[in-house]
N, C-alpha and C. Protein backbone atom coordinates (compact mmCIF):
# COMPACT_ATOMS: atom_id res chain seq x y z
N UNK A 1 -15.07 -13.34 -3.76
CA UNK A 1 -14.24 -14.30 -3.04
C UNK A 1 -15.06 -14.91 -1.92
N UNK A 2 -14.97 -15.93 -2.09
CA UNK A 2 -15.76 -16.76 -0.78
C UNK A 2 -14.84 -16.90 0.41
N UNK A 3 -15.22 -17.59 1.68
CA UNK A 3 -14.27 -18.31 2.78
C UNK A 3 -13.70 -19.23 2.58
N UNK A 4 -12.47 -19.42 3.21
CA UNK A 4 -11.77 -20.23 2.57
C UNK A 4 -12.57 -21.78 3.32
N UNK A 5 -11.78 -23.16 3.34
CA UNK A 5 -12.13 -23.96 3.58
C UNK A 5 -12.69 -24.52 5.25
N UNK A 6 -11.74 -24.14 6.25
CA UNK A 6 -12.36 -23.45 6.98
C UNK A 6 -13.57 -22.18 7.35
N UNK A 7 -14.30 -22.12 6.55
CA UNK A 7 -14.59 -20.92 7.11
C UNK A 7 -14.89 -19.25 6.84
N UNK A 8 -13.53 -19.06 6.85
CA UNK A 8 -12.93 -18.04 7.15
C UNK A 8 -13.15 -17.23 6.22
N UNK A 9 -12.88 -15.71 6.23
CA UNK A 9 -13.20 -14.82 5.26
C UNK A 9 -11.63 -14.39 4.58
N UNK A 10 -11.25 -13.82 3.59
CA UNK A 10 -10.06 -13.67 3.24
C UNK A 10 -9.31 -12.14 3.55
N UNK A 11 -8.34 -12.46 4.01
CA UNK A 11 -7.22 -11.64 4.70
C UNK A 11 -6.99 -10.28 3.02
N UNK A 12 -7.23 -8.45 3.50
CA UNK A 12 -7.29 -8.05 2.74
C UNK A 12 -6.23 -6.70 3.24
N UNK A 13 -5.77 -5.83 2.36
CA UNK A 13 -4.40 -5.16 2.95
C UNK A 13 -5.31 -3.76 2.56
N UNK A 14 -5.15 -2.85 3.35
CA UNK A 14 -5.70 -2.03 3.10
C UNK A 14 -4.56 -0.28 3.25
N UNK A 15 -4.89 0.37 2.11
CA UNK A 15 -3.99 1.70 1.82
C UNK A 15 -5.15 2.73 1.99
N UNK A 16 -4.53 3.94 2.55
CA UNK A 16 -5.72 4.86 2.50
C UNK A 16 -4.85 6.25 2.48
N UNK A 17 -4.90 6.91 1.73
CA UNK A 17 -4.24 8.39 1.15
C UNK A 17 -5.27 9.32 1.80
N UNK A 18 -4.61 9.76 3.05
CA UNK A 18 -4.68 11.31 3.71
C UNK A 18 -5.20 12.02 2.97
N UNK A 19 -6.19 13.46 4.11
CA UNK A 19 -6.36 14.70 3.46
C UNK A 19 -4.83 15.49 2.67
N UNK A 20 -4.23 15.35 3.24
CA UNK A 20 -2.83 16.17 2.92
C UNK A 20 -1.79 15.22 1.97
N UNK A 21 -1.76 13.83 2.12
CA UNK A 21 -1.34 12.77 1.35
C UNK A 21 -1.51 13.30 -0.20
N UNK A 22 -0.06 12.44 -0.56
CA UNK A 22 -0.15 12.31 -2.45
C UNK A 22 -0.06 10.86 -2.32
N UNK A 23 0.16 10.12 -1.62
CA UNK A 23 0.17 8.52 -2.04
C UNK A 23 -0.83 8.08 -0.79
N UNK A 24 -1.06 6.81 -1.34
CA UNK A 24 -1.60 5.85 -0.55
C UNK A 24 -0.35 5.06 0.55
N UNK A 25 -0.57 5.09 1.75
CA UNK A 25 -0.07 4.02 2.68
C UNK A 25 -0.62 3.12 3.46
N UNK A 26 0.06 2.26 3.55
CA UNK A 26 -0.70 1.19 4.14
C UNK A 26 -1.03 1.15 5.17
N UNK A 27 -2.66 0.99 5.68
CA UNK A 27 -2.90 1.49 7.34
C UNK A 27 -3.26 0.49 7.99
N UNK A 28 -3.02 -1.23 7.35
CA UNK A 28 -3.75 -2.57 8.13
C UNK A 28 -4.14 -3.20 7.33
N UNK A 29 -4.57 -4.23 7.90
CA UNK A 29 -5.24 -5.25 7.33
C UNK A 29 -6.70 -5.71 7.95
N UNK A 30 -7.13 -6.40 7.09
CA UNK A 30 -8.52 -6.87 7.71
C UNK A 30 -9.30 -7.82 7.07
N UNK A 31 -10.54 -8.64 7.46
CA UNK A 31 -10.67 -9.92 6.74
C UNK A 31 -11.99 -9.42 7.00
N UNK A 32 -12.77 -9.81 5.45
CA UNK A 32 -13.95 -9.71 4.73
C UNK A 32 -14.22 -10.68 3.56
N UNK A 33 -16.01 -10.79 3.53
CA UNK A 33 -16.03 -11.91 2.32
C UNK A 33 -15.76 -11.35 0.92
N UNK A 34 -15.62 -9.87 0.91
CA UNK A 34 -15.42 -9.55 -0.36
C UNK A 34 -15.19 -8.18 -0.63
N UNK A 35 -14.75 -7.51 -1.87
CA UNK A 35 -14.09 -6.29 -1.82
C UNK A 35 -14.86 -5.04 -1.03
N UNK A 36 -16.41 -5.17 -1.47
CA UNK A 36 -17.20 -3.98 -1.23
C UNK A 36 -16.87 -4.13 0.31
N UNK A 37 -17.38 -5.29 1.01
CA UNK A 37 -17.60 -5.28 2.42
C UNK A 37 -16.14 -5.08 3.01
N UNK A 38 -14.93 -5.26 2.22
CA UNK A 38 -13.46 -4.80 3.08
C UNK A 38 -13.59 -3.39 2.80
N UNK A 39 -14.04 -2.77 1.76
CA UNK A 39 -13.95 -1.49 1.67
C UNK A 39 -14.73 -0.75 2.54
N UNK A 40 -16.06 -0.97 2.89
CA UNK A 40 -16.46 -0.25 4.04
C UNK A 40 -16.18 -0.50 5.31
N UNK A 41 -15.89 -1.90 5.31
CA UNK A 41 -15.08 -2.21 6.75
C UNK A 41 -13.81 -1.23 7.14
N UNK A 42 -12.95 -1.19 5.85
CA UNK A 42 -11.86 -0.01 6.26
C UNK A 42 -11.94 1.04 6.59
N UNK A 43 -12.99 1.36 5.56
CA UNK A 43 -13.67 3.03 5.98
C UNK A 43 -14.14 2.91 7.15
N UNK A 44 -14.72 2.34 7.93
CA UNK A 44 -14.92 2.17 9.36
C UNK A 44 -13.97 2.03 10.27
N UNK A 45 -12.74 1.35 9.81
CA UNK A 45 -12.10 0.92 10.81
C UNK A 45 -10.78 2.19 11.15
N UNK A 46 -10.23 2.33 9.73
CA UNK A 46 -9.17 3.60 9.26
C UNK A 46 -9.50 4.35 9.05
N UNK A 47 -10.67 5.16 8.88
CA UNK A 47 -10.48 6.62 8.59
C UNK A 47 -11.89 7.04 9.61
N UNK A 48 -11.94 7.20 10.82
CA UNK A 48 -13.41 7.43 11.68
C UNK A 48 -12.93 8.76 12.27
N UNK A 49 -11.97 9.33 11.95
CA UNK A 49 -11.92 10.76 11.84
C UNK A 49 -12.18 11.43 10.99
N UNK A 50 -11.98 11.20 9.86
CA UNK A 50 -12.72 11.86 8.46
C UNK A 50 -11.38 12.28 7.77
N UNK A 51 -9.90 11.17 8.19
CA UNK A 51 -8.64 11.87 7.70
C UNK A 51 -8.82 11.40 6.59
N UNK A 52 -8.87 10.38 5.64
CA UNK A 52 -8.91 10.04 4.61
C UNK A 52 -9.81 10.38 3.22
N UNK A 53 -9.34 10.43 2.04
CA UNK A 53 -9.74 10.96 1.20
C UNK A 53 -10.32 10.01 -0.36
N UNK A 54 -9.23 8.44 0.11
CA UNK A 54 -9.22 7.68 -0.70
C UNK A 54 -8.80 6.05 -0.05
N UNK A 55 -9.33 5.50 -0.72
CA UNK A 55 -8.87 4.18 -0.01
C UNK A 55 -8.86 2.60 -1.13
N UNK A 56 -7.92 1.92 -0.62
CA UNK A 56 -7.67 0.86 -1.75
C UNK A 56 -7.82 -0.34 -1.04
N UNK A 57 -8.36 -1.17 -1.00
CA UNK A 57 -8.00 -2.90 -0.67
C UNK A 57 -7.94 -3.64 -1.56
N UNK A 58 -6.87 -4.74 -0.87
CA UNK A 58 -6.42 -5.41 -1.64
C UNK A 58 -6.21 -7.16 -1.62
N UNK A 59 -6.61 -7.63 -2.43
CA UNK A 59 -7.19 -9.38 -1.47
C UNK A 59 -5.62 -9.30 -1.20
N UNK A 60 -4.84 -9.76 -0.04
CA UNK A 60 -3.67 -9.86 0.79
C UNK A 60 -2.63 -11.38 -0.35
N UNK A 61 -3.41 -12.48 -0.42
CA UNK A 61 -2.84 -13.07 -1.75
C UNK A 61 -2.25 -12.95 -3.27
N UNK A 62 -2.97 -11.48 -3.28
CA UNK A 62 -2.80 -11.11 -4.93
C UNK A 62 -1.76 -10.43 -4.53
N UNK A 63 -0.90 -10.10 -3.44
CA UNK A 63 0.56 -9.32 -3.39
C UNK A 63 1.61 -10.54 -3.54
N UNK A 64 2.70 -9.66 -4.34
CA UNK A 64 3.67 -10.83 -4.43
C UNK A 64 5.14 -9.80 -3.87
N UNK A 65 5.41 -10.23 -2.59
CA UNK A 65 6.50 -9.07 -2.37
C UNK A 65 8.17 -9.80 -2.17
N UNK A 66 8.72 -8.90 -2.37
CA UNK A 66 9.96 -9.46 -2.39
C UNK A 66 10.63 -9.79 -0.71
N UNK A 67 11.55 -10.34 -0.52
CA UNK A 67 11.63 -11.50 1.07
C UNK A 67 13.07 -10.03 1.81
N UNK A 68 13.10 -9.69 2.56
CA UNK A 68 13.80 -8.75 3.42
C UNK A 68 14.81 -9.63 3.78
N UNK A 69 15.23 -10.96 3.69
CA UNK A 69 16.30 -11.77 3.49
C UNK A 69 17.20 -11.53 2.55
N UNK A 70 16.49 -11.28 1.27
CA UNK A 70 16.87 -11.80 0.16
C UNK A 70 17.79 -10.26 -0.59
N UNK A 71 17.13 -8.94 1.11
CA UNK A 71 17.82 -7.62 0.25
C UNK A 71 19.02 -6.96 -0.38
N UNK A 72 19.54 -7.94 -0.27
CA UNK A 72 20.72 -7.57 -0.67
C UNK A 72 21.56 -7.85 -2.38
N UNK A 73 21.18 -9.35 -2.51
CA UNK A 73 20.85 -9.81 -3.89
C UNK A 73 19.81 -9.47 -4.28
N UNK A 74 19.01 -9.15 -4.39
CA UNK A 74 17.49 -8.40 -4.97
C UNK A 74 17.65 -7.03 -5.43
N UNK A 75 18.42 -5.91 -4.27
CA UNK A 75 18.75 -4.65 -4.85
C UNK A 75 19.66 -4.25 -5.52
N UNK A 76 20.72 -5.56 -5.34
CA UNK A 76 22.28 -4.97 -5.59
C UNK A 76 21.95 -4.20 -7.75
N UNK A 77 21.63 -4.83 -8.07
CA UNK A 77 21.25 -4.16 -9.30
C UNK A 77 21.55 -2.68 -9.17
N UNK A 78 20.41 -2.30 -8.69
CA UNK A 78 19.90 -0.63 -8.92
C UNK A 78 21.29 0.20 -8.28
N UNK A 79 22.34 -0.87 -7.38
CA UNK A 79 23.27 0.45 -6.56
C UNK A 79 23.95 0.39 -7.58
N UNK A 80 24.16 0.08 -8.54
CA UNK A 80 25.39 0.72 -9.85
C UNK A 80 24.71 1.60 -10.45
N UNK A 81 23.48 2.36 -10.48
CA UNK A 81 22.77 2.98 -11.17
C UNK A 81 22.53 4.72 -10.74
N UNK A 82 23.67 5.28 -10.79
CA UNK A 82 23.05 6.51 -9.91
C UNK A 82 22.33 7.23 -10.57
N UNK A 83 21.88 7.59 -11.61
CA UNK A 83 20.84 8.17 -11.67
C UNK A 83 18.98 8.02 -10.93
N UNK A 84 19.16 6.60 -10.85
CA UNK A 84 17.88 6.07 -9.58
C UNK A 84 17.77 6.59 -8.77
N UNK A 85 18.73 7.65 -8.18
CA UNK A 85 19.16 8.22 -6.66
C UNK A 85 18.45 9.48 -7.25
N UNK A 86 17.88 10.30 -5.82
CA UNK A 86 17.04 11.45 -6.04
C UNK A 86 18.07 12.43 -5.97
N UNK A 87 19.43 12.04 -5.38
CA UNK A 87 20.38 13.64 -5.26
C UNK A 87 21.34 13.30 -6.83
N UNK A 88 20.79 12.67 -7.83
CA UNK A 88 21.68 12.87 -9.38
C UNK A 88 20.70 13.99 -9.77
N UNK A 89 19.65 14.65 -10.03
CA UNK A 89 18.63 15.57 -10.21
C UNK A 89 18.94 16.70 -9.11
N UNK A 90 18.44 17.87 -10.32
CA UNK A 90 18.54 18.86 -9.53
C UNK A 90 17.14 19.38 -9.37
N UNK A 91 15.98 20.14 -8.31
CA UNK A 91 14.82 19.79 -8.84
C UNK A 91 14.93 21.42 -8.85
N UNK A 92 14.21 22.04 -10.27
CA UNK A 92 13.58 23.32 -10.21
C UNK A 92 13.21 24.46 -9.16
N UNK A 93 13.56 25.26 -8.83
CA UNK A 93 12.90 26.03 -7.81
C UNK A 93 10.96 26.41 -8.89
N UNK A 94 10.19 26.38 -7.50
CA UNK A 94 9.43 26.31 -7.14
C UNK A 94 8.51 25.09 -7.73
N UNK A 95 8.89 24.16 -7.87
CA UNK A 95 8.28 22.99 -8.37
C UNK A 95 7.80 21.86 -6.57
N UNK A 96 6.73 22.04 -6.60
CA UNK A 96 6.53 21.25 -5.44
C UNK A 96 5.96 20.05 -4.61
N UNK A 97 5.82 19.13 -5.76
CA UNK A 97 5.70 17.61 -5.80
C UNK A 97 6.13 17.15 -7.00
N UNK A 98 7.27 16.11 -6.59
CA UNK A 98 7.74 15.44 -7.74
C UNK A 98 7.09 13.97 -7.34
C-alpha cells in the first residue's frame, strides 16, 4: 500500500492477544506504509512489556462494520433466537474454554 494522495501513510487497526488471552483485542491504531512496517510499529508501540504473544494488523479500510445507530434494526434478528444466548447451554463441568 502506498500514501495516499496527500502524502500520507494508511490508517491500520491493530489486535494483539495477551500472554493469558484466547482472542485477539483491539489495542489501537496506527499509520504505516505497509503491513510489515505496521506490524513492527505495533510491536513497538503495544506490547513493550513483553505482554503479548500475537499480533494482527489490519489496513483500517478493509473493515466493514456495522453503524451503532443502526443497532437496533441490525440485531433485532438474533433476539428471537435463544439458542444464540450462552445461558440456553449448559456447559460440562470441568470444561474450561468454550
Amino acid at each position: 500500500m502506498s500514501g495516499g494522495a496527500d502524502g500520507t501513510w494508511p490508517l491500520w487497526e491493530v489486535f494483539v492477544r495477551g500472554r493469558r488471552g484466547l482472542a485477539h483485542t483491539h489495542a489501537g491504531s496506527l499509520h504505516a506504509p505497509d503491513a510489515e512496517m505496521a506490524l513492527r510499529n505495533a510491536r513497538d508501540l503495544y506490547t513493550r512489556r513483553s505482554e503479548g504473544v500475537s499480533i494482527w494488523v489490519v489496513p483500517s479500510a478493509s473493515i466493514t462494520a456495522s453503524s451503532p445507530d443502526e443497532k437496533d434494526p441490525f440485531f433485532e434478528p438474533a433476539a428471537d433466537k435463544p439458542y444464540r444466548h450462552p445461558t440456553f447451554y449448559e456447559i460440562p463441568e470441568g470444561v474450561r474454554h468454550l
